[in-house]
N, C-alpha and C. Protein backbone atom coordinates (compact mmCIF):
# COMPACT_ATOMS: atom_id res chain seq x y z
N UNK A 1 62.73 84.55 157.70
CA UNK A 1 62.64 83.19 158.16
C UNK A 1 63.91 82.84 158.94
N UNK A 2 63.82 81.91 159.83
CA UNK A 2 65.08 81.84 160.88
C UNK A 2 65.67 80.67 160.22
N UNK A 3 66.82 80.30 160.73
CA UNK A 3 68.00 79.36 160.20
C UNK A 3 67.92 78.10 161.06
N UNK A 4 67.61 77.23 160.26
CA UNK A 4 67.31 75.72 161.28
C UNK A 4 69.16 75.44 161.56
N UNK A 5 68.61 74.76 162.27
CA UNK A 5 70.59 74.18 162.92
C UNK A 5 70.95 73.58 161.73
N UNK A 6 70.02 72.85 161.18
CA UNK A 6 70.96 71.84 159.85
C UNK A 6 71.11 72.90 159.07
N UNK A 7 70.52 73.47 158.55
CA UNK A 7 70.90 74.47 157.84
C UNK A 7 72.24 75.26 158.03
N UNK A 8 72.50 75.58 159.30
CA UNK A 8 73.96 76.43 159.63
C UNK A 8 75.21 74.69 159.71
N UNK A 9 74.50 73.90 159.78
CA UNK A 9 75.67 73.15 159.38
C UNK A 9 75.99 72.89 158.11
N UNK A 10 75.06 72.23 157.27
CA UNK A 10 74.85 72.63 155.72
C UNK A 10 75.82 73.71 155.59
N UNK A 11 75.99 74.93 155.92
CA UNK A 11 76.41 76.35 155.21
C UNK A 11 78.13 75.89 155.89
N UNK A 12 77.95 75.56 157.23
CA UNK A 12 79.82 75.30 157.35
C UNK A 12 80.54 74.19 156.81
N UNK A 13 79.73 73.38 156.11
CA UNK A 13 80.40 72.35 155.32
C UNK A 13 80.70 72.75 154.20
N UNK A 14 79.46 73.46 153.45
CA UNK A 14 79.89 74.34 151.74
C UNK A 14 81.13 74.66 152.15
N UNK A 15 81.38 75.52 153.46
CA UNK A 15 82.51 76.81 153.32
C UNK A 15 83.86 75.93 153.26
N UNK A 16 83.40 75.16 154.33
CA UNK A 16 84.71 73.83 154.39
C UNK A 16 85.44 73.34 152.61
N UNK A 17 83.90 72.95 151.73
CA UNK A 17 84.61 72.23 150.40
C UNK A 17 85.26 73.27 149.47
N UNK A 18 84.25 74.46 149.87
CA UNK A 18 84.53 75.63 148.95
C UNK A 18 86.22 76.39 148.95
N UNK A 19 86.69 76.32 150.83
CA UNK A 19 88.01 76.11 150.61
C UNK A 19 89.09 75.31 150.40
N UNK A 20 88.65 74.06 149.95
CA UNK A 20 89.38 73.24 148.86
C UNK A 20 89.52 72.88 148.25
N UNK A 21 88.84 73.86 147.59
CA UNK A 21 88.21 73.89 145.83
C UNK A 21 87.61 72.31 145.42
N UNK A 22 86.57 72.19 146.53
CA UNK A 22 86.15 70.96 145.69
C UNK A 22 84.48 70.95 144.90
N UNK A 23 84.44 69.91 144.44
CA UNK A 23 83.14 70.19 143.13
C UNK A 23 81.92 69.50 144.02
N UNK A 24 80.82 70.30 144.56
CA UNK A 24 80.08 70.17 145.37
C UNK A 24 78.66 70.52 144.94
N UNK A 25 77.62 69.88 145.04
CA UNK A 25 75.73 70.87 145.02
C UNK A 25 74.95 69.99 146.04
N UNK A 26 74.02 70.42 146.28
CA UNK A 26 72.93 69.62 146.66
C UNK A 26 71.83 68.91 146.18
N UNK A 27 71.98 68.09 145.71
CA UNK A 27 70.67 67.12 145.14
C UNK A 27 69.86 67.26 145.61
N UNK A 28 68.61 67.65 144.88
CA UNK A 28 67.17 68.42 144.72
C UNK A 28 66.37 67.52 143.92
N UNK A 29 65.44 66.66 144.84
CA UNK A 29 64.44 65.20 144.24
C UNK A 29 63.95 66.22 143.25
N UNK A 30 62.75 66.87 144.43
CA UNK A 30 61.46 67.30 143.92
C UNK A 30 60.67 66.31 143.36
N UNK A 31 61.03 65.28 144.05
CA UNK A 31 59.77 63.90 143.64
C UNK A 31 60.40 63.63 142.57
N UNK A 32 61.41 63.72 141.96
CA UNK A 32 62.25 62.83 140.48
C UNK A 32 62.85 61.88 141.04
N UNK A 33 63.60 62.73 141.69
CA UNK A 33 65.00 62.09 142.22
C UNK A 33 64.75 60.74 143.17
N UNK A 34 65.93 59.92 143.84
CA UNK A 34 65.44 59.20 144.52
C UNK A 34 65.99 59.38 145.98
N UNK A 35 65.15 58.99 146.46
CA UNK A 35 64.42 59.72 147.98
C UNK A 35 65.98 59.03 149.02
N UNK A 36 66.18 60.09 150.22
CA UNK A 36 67.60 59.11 151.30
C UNK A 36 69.12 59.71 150.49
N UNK A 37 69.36 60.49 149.21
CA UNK A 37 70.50 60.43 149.06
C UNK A 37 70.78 61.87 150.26
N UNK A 38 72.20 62.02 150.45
CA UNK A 38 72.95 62.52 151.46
C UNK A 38 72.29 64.72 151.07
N UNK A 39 72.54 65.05 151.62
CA UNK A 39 72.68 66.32 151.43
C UNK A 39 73.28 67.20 150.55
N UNK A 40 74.87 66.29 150.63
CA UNK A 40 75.77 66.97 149.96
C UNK A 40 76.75 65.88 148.75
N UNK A 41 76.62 66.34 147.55
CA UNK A 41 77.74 64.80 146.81
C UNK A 41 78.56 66.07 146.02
N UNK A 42 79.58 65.50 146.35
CA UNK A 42 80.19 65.90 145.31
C UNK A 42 81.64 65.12 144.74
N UNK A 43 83.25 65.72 144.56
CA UNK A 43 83.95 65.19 143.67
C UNK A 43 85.11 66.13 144.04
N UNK A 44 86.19 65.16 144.61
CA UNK A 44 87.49 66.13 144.81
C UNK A 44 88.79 64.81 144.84
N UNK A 45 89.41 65.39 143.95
CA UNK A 45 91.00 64.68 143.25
C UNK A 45 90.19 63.49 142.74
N UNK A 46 88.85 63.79 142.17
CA UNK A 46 88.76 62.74 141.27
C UNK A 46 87.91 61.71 141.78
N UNK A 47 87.73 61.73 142.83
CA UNK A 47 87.18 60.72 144.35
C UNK A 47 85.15 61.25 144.69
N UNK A 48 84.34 60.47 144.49
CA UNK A 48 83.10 61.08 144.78
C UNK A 48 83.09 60.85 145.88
N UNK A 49 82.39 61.51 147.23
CA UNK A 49 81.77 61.83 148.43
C UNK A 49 80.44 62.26 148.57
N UNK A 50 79.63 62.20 149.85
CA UNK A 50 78.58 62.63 150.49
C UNK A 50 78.58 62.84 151.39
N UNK A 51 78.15 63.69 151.62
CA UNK A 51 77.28 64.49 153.22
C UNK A 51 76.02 64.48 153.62
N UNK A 52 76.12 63.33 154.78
CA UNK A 52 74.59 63.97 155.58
C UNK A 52 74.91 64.92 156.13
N UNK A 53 74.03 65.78 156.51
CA UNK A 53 73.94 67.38 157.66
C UNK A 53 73.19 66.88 158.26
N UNK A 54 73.15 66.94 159.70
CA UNK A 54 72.11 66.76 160.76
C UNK A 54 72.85 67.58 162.11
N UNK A 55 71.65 68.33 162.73
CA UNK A 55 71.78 68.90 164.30
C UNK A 55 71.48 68.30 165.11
N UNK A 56 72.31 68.48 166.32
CA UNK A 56 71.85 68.31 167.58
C UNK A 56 72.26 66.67 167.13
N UNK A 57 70.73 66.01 168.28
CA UNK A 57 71.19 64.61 168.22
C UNK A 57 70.15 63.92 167.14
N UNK A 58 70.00 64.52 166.46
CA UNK A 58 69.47 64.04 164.85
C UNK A 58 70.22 63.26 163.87
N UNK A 59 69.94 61.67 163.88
CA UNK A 59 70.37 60.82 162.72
C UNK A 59 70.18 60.80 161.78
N UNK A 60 70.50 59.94 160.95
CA UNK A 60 69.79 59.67 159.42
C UNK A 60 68.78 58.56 159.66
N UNK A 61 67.75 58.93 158.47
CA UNK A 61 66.99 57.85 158.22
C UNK A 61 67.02 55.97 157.88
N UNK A 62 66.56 55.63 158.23
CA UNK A 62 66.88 54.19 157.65
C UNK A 62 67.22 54.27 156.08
N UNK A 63 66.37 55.16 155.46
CA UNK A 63 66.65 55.14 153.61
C UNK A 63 67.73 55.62 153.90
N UNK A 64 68.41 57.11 154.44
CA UNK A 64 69.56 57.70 154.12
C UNK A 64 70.82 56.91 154.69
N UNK A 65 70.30 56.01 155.70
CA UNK A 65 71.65 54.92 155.56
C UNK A 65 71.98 54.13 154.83
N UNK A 66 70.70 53.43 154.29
CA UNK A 66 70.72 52.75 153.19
C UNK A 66 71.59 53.21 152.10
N UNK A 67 71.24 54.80 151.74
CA UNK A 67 71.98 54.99 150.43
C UNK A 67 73.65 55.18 150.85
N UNK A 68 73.89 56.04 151.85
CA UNK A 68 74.87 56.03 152.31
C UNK A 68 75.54 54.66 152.13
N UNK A 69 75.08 53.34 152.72
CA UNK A 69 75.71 51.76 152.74
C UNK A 69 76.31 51.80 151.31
N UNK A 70 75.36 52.10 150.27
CA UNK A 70 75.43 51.60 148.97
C UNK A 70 76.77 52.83 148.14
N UNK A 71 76.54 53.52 149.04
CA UNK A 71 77.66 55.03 148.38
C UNK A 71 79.30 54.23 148.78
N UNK A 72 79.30 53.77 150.29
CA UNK A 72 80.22 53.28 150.95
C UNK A 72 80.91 51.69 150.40
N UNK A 73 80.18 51.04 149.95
CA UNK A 73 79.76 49.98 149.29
C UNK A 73 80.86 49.94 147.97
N UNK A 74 80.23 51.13 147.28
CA UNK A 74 80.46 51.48 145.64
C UNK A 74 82.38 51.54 145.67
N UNK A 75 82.26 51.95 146.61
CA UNK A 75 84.16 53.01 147.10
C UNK A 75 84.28 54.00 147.04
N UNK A 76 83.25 54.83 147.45
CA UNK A 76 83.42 55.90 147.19
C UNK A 76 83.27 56.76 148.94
N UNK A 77 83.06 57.58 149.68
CA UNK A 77 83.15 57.56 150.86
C UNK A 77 81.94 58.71 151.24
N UNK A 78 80.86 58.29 152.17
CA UNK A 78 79.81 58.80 152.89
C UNK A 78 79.99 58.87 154.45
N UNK A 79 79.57 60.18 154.22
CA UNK A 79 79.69 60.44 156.11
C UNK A 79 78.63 61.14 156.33
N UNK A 80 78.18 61.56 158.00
CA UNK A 80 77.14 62.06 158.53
C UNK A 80 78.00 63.22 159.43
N UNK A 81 77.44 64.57 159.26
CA UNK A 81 78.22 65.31 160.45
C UNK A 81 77.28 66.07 160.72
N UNK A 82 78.01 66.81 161.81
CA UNK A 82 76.72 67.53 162.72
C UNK A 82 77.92 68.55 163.17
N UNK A 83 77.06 69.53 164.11
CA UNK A 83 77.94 70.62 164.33
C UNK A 83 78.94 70.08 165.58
N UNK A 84 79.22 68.95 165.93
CA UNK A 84 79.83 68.28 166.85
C UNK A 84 81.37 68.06 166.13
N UNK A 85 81.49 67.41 164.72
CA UNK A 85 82.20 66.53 163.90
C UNK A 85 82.31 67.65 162.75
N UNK A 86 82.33 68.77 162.45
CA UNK A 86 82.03 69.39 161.40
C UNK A 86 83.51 69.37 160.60
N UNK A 87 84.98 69.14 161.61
CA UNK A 87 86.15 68.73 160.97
C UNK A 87 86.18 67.63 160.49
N UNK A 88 85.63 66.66 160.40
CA UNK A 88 84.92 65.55 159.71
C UNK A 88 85.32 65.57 157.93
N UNK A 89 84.71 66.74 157.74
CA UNK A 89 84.99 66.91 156.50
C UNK A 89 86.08 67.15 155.65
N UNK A 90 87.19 68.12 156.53
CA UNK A 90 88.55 68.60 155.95
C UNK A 90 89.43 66.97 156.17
N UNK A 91 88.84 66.16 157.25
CA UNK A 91 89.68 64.96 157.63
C UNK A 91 88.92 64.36 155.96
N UNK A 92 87.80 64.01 155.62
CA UNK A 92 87.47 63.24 154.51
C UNK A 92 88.12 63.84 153.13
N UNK A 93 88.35 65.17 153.11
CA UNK A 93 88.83 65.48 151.72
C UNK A 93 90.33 65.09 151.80
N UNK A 94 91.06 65.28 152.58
CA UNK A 94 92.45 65.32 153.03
C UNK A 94 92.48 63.51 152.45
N UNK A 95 91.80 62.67 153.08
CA UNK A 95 92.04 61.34 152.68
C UNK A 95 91.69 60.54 151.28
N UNK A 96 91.33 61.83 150.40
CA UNK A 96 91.05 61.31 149.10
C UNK A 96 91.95 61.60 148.48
């Protein structure tokens, strides 16, 4: 099976948290869960975060902004990157 673009961004963001040892998974509904959260949450110096992944010129959904608002909201910090912004991320851990 071939590798969608989000997918190879997905994989350079892991590599990104993975080298700064931060505490990272992907939330997996499977119809439990609730629907719009980010791609990626996780937890570094103590601080929770999220990741949307999106390619090309692919946004988030109205829900996934929504949750994002409410992540951003809470104090805790949500972002969207793409293979454009993918330093995005070392800039978000660096500021926690």
């Amino acid at each position: 099976m071939a590798q969608t673009p989000e997918k190879a961004v997905k994989q350079k963001v892991v590599k990104i948290l993975n080298s700064y040892g931060a505490y990272h998974f992907p939330p997996a509904t499977y119809g439990l869960g609730r629907s719009g959260i980010p791609d990626i949450v996780g937890s570094y110096k103590g601080k929770f975060f999220a990741i949307e992944c999106k390619a090309g010129k692919n946004k988030p959904t109205a829900l996934q902004l929504r949750e994002m608002i409410a992540i951003n909201d809470s104090g805790a910090q949500a972002i969207v990157v793409n293979e454009n912004n993918i330093g995005d991320v070392a800039k978000l851990l660096e500021s926690l």
